[in-house]
N, C-alpha and C. Protein backbone atom coordinates (compact mmCIF):
# COMPACT_ATOMS: atom_id res chain seq x y z
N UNK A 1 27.78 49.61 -5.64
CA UNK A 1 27.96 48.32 -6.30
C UNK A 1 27.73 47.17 -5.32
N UNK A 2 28.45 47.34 -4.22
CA UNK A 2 28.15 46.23 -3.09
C UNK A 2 26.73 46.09 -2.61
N UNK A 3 25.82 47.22 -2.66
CA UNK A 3 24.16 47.24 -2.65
C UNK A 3 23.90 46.02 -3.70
N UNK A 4 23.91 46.51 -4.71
CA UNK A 4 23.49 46.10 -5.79
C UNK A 4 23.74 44.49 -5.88
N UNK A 5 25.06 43.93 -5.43
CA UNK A 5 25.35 42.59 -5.05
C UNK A 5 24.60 42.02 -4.51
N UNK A 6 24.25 42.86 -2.89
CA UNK A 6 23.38 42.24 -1.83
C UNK A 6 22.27 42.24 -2.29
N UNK A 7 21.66 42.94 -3.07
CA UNK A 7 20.18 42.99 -3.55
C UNK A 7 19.95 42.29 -4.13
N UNK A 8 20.39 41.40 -5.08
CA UNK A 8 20.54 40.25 -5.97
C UNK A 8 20.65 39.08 -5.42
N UNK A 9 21.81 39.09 -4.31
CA UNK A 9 22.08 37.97 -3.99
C UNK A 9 20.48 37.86 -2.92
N UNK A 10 19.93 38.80 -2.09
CA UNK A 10 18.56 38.45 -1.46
C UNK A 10 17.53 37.71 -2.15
N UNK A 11 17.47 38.56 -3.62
CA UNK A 11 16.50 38.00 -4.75
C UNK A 11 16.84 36.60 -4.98
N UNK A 12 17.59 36.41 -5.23
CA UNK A 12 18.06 35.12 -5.69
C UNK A 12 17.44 33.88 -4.31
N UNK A 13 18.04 34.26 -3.16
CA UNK A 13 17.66 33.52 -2.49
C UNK A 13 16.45 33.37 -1.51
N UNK A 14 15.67 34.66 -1.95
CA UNK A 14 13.84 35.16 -2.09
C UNK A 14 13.45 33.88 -2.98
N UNK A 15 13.52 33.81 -4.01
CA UNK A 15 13.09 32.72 -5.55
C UNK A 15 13.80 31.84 -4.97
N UNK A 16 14.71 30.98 -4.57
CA UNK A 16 14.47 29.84 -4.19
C UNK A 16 14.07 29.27 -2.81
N UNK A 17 13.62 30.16 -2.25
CA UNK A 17 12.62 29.68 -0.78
C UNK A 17 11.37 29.59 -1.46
N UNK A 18 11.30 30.30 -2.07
CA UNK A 18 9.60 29.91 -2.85
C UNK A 18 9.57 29.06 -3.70
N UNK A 19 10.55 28.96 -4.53
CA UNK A 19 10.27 27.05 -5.00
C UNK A 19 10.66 26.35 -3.75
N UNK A 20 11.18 26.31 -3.06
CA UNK A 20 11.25 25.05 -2.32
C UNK A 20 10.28 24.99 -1.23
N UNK A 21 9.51 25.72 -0.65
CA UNK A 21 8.01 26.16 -0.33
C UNK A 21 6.84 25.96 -1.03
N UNK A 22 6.93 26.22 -2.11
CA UNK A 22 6.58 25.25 -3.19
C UNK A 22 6.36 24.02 -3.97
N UNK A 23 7.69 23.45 -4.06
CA UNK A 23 7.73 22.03 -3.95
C UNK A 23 8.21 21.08 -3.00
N UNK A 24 7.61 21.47 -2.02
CA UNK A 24 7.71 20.76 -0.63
C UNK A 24 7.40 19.51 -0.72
N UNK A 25 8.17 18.04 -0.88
CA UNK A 25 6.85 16.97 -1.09
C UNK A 25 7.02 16.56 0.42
N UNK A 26 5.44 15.83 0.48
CA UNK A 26 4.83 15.79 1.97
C UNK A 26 5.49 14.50 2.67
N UNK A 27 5.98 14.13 3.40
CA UNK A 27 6.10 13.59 4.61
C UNK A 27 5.58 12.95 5.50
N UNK A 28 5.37 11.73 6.09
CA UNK A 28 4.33 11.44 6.69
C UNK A 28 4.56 9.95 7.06
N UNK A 29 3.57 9.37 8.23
CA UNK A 29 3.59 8.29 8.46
C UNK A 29 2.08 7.82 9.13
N UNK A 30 1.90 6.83 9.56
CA UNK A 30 0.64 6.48 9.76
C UNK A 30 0.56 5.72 11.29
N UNK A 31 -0.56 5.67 11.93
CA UNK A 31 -0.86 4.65 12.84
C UNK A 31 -2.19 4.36 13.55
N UNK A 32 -2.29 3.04 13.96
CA UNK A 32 -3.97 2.74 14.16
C UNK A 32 -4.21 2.07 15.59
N UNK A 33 -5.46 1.69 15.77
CA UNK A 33 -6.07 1.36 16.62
C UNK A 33 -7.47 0.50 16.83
N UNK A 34 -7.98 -0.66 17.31
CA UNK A 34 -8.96 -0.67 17.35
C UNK A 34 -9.53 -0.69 18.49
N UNK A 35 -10.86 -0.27 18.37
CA UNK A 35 -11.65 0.14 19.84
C UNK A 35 -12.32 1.48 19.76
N UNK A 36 -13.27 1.50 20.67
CA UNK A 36 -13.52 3.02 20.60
C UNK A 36 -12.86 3.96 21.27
N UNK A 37 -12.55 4.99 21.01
CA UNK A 37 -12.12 6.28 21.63
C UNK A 37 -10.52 5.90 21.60
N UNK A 38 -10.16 5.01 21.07
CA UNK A 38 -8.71 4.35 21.44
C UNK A 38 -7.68 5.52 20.75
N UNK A 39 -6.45 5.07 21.60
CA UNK A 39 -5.10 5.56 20.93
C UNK A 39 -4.44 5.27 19.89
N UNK A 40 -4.48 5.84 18.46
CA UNK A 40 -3.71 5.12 17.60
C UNK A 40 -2.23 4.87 18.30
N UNK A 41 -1.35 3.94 17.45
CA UNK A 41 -0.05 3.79 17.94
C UNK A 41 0.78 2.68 16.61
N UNK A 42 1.93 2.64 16.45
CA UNK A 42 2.38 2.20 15.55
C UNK A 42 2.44 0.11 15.06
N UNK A 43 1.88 -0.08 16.48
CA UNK A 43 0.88 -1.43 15.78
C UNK A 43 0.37 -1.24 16.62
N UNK A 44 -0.80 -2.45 16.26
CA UNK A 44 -1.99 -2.58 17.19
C UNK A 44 -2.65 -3.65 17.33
N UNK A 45 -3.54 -3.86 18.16
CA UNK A 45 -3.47 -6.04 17.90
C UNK A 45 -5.05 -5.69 18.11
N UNK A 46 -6.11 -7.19 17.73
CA UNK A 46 -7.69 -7.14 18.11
C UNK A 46 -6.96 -8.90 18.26
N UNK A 47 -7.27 -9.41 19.53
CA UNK A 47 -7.32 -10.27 19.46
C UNK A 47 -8.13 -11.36 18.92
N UNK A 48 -7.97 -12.45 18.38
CA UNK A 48 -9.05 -13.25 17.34
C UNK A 48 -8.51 -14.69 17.60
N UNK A 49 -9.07 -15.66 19.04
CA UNK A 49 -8.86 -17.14 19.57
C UNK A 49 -7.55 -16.84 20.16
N UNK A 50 -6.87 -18.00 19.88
CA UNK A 50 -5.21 -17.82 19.64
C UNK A 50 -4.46 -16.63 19.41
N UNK A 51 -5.01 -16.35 18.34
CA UNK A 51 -4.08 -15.41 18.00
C UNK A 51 -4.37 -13.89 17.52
N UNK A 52 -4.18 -13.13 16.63
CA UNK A 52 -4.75 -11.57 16.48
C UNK A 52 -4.47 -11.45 15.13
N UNK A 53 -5.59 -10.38 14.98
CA UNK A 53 -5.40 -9.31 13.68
C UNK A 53 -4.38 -8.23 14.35
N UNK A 54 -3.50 -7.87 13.28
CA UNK A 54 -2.51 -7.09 13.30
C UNK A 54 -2.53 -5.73 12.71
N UNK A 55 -2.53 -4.47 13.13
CA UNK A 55 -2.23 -3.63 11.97
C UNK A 55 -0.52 -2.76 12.40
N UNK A 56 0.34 -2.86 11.36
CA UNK A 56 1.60 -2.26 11.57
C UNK A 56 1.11 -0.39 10.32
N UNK A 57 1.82 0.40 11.29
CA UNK A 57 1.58 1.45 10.76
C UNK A 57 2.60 1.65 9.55
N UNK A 58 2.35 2.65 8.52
CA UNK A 58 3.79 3.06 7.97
C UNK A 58 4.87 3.58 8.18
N UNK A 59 6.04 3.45 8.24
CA UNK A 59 7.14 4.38 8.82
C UNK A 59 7.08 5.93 8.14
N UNK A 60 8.12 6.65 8.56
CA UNK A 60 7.82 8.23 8.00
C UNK A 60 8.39 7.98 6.97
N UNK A 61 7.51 8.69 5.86
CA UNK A 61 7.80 8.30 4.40
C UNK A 61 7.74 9.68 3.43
N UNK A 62 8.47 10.12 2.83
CA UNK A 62 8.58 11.05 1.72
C UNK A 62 8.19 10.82 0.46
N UNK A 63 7.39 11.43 -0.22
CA UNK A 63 6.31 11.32 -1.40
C UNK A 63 7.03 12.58 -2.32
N UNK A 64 7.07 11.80 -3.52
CA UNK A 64 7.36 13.05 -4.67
C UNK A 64 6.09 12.91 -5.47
N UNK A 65 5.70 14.37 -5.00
CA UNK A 65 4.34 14.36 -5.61
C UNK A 65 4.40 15.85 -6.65
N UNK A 66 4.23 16.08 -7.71
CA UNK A 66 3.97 17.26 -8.39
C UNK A 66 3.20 17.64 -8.48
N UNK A 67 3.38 19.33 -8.54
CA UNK A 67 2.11 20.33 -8.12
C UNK A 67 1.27 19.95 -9.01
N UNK A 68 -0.19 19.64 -8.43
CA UNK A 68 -1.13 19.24 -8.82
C UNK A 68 -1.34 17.67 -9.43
N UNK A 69 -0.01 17.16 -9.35
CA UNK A 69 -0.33 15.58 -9.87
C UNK A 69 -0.50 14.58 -8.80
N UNK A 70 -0.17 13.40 -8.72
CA UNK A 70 -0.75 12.41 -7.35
C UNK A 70 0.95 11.19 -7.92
N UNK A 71 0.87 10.39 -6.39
CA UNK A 71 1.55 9.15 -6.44
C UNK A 71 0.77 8.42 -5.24
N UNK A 72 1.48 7.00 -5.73
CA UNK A 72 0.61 5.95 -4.71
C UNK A 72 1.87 6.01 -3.56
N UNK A 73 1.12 5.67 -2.01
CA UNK A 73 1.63 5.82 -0.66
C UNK A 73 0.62 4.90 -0.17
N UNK A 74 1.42 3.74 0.48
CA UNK A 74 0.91 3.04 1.79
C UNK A 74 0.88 3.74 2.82
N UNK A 75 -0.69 2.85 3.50
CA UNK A 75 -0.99 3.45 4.68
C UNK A 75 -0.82 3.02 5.59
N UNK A 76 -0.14 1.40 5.65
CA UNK A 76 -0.15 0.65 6.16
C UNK A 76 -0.44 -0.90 6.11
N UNK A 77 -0.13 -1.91 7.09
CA UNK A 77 -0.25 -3.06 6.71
C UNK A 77 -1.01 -4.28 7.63
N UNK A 78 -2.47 -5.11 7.42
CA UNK A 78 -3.01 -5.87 8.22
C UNK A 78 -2.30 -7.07 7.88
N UNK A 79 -1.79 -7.70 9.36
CA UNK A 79 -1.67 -9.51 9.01
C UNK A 79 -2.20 -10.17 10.34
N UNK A 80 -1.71 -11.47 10.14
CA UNK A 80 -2.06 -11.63 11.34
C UNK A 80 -0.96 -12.71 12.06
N UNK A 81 -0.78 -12.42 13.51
CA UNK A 81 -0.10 -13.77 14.39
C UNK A 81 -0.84 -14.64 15.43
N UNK A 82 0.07 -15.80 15.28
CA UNK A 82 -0.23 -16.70 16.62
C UNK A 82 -1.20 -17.81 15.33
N UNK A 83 -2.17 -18.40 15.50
CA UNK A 83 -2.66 -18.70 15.22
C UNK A 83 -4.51 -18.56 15.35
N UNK A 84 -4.85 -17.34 14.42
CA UNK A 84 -6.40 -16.70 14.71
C UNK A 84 -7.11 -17.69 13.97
N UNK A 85 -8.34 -17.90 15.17
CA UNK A 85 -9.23 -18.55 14.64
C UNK A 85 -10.57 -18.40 15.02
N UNK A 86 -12.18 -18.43 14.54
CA UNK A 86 -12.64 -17.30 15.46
C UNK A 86 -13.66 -16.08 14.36
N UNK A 87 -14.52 -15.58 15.37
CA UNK A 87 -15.31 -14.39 14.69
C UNK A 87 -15.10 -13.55 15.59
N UNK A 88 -15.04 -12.23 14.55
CA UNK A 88 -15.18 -10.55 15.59
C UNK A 88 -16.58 -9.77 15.23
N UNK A 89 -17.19 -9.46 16.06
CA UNK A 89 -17.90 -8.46 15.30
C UNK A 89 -17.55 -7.18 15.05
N UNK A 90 -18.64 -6.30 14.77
CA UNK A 90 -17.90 -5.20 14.15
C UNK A 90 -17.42 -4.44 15.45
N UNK A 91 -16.12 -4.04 15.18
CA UNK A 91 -15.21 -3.15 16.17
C UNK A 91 -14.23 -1.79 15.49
N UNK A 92 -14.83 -1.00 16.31
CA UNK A 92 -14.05 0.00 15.73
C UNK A 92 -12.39 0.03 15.35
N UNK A 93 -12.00 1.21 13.97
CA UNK A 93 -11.08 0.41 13.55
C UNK A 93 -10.52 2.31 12.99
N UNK A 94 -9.34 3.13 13.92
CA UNK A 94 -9.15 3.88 13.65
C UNK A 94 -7.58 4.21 12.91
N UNK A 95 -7.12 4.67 11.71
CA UNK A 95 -6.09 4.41 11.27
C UNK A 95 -5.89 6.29 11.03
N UNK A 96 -4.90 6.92 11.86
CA UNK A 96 -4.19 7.91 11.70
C UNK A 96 -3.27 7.74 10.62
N UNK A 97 -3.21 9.47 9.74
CA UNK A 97 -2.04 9.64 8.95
C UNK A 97 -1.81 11.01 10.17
N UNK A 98 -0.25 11.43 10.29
CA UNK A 98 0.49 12.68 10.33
C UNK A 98 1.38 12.92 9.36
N UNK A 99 0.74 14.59 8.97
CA UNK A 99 1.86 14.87 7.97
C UNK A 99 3.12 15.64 8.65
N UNK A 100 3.98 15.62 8.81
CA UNK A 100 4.84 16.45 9.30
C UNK A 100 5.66 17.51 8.27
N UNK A 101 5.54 17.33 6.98
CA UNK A 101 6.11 18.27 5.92
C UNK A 101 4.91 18.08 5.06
N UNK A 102 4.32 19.28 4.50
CA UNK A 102 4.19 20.27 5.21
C UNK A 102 3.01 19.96 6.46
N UNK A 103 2.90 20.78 7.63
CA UNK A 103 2.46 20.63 8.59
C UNK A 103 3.29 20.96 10.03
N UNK A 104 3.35 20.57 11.17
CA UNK A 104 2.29 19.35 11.18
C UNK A 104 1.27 18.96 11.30
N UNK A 105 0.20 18.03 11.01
CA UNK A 105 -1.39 18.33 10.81
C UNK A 105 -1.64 16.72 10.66
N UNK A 106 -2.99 16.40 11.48
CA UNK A 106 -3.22 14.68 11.32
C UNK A 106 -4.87 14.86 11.17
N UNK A 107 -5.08 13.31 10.05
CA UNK A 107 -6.32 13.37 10.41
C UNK A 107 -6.46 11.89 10.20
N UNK A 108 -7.91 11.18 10.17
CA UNK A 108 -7.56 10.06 10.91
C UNK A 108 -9.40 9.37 9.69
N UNK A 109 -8.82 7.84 9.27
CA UNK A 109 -9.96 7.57 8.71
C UNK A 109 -10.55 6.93 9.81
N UNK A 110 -11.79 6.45 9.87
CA UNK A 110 -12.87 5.56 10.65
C UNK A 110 -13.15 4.63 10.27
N UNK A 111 -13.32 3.28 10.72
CA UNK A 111 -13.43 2.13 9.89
C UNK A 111 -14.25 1.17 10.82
N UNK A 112 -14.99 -0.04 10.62
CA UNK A 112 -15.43 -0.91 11.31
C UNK A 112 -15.16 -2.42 10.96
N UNK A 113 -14.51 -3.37 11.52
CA UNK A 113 -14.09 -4.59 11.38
C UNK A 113 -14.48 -5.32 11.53
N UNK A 114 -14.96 -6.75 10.51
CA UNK A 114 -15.54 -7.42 11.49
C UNK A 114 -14.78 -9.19 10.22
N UNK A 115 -16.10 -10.05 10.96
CA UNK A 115 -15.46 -11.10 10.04
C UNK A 115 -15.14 -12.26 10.55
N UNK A 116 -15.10 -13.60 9.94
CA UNK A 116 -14.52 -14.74 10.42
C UNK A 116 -12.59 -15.13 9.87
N UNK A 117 -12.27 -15.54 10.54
CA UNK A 117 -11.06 -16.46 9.86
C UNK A 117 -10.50 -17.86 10.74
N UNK A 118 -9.69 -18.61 9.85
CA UNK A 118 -9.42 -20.35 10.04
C UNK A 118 -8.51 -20.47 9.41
N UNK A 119 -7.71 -21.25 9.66
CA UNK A 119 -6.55 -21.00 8.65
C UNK A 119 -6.92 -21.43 7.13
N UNK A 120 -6.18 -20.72 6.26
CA UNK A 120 -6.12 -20.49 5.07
C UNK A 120 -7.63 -19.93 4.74
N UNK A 121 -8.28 -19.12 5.39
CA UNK A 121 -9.78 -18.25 4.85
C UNK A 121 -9.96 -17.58 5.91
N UNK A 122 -10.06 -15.91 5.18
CA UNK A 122 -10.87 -14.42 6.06
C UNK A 122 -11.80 -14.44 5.17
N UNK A 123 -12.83 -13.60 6.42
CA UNK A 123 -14.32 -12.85 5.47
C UNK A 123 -13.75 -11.24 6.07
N UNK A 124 -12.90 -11.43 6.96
CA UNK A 124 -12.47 -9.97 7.35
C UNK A 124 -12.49 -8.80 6.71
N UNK A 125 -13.56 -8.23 7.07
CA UNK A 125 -13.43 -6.88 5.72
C UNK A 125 -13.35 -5.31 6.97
N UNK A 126 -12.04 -4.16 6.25
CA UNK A 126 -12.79 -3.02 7.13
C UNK A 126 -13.73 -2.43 6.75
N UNK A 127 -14.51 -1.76 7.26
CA UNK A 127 -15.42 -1.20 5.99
C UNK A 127 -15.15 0.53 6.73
N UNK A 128 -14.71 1.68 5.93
CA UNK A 128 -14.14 2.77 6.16
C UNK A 128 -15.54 3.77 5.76
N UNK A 129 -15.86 4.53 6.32
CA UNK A 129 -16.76 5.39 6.64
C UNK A 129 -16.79 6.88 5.48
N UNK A 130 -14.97 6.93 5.43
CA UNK A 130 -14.79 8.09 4.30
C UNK A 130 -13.78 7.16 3.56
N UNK A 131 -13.80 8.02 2.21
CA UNK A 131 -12.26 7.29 1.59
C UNK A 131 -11.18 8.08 1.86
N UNK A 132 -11.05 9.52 1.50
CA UNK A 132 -10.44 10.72 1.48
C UNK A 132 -10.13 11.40 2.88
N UNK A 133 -9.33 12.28 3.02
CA UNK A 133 -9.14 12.80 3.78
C UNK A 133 -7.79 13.96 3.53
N UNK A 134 -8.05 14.97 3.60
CA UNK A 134 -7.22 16.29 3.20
C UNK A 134 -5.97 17.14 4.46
N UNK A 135 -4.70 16.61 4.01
CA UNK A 135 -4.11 17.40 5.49
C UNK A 135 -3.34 18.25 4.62
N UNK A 136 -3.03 19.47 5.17
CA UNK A 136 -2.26 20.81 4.35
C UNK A 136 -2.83 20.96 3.21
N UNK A 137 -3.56 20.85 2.53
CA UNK A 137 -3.76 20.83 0.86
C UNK A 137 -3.57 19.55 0.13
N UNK A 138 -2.76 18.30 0.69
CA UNK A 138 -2.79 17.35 0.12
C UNK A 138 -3.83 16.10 0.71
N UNK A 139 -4.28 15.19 -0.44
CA UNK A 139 -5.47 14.78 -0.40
C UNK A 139 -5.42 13.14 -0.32
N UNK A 140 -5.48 12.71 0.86
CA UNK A 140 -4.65 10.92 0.53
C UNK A 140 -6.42 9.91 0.09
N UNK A 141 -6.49 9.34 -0.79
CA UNK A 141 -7.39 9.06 -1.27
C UNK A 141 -7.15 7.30 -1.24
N UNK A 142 -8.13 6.41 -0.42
CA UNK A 142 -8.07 4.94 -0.17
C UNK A 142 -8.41 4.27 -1.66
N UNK A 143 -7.55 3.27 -1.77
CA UNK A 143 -7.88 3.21 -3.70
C UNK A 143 -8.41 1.52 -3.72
N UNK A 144 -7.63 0.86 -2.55
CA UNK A 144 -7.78 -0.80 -3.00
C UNK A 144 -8.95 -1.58 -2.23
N UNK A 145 -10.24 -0.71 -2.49
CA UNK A 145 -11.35 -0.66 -1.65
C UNK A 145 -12.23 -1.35 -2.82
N UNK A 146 -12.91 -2.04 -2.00
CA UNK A 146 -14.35 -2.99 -2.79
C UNK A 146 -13.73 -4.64 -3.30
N UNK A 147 -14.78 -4.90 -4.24
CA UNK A 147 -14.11 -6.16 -5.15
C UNK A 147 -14.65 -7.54 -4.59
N UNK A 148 -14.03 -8.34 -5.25
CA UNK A 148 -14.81 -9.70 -4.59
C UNK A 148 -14.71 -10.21 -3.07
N UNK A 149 -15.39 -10.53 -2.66
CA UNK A 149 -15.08 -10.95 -1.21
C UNK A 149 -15.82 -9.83 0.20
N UNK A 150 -15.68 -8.39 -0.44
CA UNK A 150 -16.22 -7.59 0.43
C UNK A 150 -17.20 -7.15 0.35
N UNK A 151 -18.29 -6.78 1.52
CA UNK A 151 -19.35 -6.10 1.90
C UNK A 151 -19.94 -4.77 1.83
N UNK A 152 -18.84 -4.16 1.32
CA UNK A 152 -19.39 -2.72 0.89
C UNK A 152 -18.31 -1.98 -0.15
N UNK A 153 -18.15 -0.90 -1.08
CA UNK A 153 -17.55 -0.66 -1.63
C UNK A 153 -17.22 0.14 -1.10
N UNK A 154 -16.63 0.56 -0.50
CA UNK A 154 -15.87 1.28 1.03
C UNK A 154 -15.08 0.09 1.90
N UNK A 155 -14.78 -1.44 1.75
CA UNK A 155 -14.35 -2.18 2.58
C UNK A 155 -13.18 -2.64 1.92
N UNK A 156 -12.35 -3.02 2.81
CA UNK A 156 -11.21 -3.47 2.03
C UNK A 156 -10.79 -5.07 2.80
N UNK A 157 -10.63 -5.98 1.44
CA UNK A 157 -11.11 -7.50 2.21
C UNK A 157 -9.66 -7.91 2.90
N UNK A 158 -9.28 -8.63 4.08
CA UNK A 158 -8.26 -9.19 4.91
C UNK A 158 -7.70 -10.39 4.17
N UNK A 159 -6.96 -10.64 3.63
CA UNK A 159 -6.41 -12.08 3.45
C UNK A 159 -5.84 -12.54 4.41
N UNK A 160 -6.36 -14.04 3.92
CA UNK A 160 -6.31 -14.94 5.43
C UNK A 160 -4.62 -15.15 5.45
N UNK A 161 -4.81 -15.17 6.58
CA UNK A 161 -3.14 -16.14 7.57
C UNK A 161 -2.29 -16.32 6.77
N UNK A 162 -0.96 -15.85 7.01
CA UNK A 162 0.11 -15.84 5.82
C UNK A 162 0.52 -14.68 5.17
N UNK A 163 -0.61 -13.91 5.02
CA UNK A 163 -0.36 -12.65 3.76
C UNK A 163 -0.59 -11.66 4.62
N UNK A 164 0.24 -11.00 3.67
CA UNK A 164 0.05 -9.17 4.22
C UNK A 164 -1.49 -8.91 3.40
N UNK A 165 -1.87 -7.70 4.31
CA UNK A 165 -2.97 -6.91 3.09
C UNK A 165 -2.41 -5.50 3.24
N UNK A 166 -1.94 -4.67 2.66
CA UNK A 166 -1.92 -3.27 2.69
C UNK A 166 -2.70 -2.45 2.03
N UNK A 167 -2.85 -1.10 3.24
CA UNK A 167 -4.05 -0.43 3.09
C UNK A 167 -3.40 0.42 1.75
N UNK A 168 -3.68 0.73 1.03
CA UNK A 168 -3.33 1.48 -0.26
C UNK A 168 -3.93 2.96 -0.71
N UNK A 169 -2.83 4.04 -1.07
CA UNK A 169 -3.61 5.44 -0.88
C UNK A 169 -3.33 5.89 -2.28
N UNK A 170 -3.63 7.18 -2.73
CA UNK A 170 -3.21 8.26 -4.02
C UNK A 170 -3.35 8.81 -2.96
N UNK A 171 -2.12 9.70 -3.27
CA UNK A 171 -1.78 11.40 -2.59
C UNK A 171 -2.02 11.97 -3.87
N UNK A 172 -2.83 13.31 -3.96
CA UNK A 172 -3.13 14.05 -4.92
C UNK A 172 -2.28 15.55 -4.60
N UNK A 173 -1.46 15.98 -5.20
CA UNK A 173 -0.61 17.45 -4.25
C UNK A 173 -2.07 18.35 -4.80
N UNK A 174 -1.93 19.66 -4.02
CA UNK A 174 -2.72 20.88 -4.55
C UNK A 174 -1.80 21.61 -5.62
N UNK A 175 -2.98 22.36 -6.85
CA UNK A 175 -2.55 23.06 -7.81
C UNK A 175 -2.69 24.37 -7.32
N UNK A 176 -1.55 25.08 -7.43
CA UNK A 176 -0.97 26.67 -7.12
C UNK A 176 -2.21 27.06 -7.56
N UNK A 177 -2.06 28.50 -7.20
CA UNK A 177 -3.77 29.12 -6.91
C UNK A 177 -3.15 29.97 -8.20
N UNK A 178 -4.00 30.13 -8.84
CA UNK A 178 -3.36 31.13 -10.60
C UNK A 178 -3.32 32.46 -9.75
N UNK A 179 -3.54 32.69 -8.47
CA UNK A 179 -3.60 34.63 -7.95
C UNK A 179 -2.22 34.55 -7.07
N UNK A 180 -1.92 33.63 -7.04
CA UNK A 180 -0.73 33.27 -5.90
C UNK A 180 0.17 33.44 -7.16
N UNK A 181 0.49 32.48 -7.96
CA UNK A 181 1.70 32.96 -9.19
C UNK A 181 2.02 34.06 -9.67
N UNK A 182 0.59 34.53 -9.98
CA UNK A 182 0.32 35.88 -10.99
C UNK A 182 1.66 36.78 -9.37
N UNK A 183 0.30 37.25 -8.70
CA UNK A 183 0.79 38.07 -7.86
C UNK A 183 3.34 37.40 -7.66
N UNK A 184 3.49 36.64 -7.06
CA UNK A 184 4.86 35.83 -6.90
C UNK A 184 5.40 36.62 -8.71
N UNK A 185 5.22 35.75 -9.78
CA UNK A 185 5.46 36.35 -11.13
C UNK A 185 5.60 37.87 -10.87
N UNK A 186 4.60 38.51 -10.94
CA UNK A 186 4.85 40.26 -10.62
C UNK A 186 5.57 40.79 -10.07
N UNK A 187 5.50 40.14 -8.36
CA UNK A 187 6.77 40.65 -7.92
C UNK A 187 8.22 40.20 -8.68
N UNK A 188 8.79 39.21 -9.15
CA UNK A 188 9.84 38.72 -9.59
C UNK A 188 10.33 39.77 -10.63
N UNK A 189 9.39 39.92 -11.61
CA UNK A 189 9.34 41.08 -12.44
C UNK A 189 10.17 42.25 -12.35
N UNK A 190 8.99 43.10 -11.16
CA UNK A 190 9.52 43.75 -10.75
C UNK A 190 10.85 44.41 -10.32
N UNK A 191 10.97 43.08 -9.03
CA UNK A 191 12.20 43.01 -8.74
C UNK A 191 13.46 43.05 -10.00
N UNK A 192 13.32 42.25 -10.48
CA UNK A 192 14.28 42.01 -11.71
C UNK A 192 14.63 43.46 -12.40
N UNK A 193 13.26 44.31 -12.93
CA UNK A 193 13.33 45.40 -13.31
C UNK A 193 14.56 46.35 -12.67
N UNK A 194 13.62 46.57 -11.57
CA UNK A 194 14.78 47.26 -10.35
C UNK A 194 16.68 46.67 -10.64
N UNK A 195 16.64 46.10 -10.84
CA UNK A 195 18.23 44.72 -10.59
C UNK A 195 18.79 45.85 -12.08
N UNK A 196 17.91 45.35 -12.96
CA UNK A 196 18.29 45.44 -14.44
C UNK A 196 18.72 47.57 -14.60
N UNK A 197 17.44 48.01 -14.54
CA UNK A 197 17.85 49.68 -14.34
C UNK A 197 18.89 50.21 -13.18
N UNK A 198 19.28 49.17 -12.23
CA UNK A 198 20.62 49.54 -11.20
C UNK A 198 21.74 49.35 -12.00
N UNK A 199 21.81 47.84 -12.90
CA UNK A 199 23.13 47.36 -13.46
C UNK A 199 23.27 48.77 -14.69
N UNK A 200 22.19 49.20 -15.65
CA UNK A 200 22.28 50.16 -16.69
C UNK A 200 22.64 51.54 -16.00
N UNK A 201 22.34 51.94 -14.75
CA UNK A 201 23.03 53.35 -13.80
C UNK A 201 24.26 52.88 -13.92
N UNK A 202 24.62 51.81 -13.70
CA UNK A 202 26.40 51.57 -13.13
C UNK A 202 27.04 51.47 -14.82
């Protein structure tokens, strides 16, 4: 009888490591850089006259995302201090995500910056090389890209002096593999079977 306890009580807590392995939602935070070959880091400055373009990374952030559905996640945020005034040309413009649940695993978009600003007007646009980018199975997808003001539909335009601009994502989770359930389902089955013809012996 005391078998039979322990065997159950394993099952039981077999099935809920696999939902919660399962519905793991992802974790994560962000940080950038401009320049080539540079270090991302949790801000980062391009200087511009006086003063600079800014990018502040996101803090570590938890996403409830359902298997196979998506939510929106910042990637982060451009402003600017001091007083910028002034043209950049294009300069490289690298913005890391790390996922740390599940993971840990980083990958990093590419971007190029360029642009005038004066107070109260940017032409500042990044213009990002990919939109997407996939860490563990989940898929962070750049959404507030193009529109009036910018140079490519891949760019995302700077508002001038004063305002935040944040970089804006969809996390898409991955959908369970139908051979991964089936097979998980079967065993459960199984198991259960076994549980059920022990309790009918006793």
């Amino acid at each position: 009888m005391i078998k039979l306890i322990l065997r159950a009580t394993l099952l039981s807590a077999m099935l809920m490591a696999v939902t919660v392995v399962a519905n793991a939602d992802p974790t994560y935070f962000t940080e950038g850089c401009f320049g080539a070959a540079c270090a991302p880091g949790a801000i980062a400055l391009a200087p511009i006259g006086p003063g600079a373009l800014q990018f502040t990374g996101q803090t570590i952030n938890v996403l409830n995302v359902p298997a196979g559905g998506f939510t929106a996640a910042s990637l982060g945020d451009f402003s600017w201090i001091g007083a910028p005034f002034g043209a950049m040309a294009p300069t490289p413009f690298t913005l890391r995500i790390t996922q740390t649940i599940p993971g840990p695993a980083n990958q990093s978009f590419s971007a190029l910056v360029s642009g005038t600003v004066a107070p109260g007007l940017s032409t500042f646009n990044v213009v990002f090389s990919a939109t997407s980018v996939v860490i563990n199975g989940y898929t962070y997808t750049l959404t507030n890209l193009g529109g009036p003001g910018t140079i490519a539909a891949t760019a995302l335009l700077i508002n001038p002096p004063g305002q935040n601009t944040t970089v804006q994502s969809i996390v898409t989770a991955p959908v369970p593999e139908p051979a991964s359930m089936l097979l998980l389902g079967t065993g459960l089955l199984g198991a259960a079977g076994a549980v059920r013809r022990r309790f009918k012996r006793s």
